[in-house]
Protein backbone atom coordinates (compact mmCIF):
# COMPACT_ATOMS: atom_id res chain seq x y z
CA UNK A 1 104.34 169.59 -7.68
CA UNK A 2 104.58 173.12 -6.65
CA UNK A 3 101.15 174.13 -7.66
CA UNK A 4 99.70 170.84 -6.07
CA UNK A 5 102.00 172.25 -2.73
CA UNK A 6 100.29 175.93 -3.64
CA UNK A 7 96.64 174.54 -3.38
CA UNK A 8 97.00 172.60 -0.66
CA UNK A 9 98.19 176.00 1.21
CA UNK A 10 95.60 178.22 -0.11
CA UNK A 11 92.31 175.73 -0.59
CA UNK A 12 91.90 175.81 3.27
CA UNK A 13 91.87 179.50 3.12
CA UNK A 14 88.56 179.69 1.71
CA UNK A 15 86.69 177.61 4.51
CA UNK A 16 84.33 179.50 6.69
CA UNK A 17 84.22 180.02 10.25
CA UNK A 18 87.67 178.97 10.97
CA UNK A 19 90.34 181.41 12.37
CA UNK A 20 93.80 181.48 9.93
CA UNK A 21 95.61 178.94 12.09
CA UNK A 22 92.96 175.85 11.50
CA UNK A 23 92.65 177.00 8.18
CA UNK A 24 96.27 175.45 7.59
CA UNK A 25 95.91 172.02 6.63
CA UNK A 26 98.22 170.70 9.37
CA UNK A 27 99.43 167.45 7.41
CA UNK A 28 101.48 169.63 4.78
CA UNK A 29 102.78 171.82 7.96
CA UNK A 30 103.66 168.43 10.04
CA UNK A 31 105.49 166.98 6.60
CA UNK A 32 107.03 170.88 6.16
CA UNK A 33 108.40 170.33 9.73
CA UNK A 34 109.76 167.00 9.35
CA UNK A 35 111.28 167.80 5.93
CA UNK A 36 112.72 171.39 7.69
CA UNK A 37 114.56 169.00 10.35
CA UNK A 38 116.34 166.46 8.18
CA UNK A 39 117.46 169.16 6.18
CA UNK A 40 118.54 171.13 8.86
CA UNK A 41 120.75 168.12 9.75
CA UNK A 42 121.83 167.44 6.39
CA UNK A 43 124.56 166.80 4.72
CA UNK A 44 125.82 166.00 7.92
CA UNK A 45 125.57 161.93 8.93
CA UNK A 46 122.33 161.20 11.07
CA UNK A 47 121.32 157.51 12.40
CA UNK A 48 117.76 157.10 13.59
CA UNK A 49 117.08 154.39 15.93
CA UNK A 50 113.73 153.15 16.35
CA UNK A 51 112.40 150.12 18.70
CA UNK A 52 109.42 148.31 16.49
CA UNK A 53 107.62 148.41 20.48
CA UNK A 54 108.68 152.08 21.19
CA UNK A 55 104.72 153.94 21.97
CA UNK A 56 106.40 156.81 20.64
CA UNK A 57 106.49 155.62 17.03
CA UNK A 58 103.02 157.29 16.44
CA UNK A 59 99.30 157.39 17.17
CA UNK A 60 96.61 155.14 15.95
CA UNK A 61 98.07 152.17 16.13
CA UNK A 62 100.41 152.90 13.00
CA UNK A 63 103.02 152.20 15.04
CA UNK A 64 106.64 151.86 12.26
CA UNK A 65 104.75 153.48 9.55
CA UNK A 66 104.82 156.76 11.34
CA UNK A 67 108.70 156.05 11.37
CA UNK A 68 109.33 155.38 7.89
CA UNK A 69 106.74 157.77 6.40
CA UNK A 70 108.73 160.68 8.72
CA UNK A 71 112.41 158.90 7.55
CA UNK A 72 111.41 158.96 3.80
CA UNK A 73 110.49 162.92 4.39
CA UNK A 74 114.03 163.17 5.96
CA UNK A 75 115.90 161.13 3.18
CA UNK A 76 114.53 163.68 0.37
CA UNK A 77 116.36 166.32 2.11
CA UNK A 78 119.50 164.02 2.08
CA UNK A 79 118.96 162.86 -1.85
CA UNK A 80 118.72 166.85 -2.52
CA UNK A 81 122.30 167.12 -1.44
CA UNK A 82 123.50 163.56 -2.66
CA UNK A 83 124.53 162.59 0.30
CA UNK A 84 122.15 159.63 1.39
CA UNK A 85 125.01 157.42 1.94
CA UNK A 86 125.06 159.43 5.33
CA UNK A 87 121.33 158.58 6.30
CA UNK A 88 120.74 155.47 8.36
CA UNK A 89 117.81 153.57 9.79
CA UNK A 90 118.35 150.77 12.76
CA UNK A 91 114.71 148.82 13.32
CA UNK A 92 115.06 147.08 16.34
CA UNK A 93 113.17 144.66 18.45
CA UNK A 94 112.50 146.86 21.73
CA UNK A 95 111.06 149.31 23.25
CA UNK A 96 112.15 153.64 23.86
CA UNK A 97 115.56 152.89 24.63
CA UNK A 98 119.45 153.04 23.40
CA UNK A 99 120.30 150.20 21.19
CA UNK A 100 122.92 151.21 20.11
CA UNK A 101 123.67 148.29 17.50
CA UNK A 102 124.03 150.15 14.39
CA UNK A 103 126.10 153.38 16.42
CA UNK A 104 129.57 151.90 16.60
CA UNK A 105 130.28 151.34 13.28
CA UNK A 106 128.10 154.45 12.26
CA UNK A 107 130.62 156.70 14.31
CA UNK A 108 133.84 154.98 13.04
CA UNK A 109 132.31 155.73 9.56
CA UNK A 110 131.58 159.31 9.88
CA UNK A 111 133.55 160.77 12.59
């Protein structure tokens, strides 16, 4: 894994004509960032909520996918510190908006 991680890094470095920055393959830095977050918020509980209508889910029509490739990123920060017990995901029908559903008995758990 690491030297798979290490080529993807350095490969772009070698392309022509590009200054340093697009020379990063932006994919690996969005995933970095992602990763970075969740595990900046772990070990400590974190509930995502995520309306299956919400436009902000992603771009090209992927809609969810976005969402769950991003929350599986997350989650390997949270199975690092063996705490995914304290990693929840609430799909629900609606659009960018509280639901709230899943939050009541997500706070009575963890605070």
């Amino acid at each position: 894994m690491h030297g798979a991680l290490l080529h993807r890094i350095t490969a772009p470095l070698h392309a022509r004509g590009k200054s340093p920055v697009e020379r990063i393959d932006r994919a690996l830095l969005l995933r970095l960032a992602i990763f970075l977050g969740g595990a900046l918020i772990a070990p400590r509980p974190l509930l995502i909520e995520t309306g299956n209508e919400d436009l902000l889910n992603g771009y090209r029509g992927r809609g969810l996918l976005n969402v769950t490739e991003q929350l599986d990123i997350t989650s390997r920060a949270y199975k690092l510190l063996g705490v995914e017990d304290k990693l929840e995901h609430d799909i629900f029908d609606g659009d960018h908006m509280w639901h709230g559903a899943a939050a009541y008995d997500f706070m009575k758990r963890w605070l």
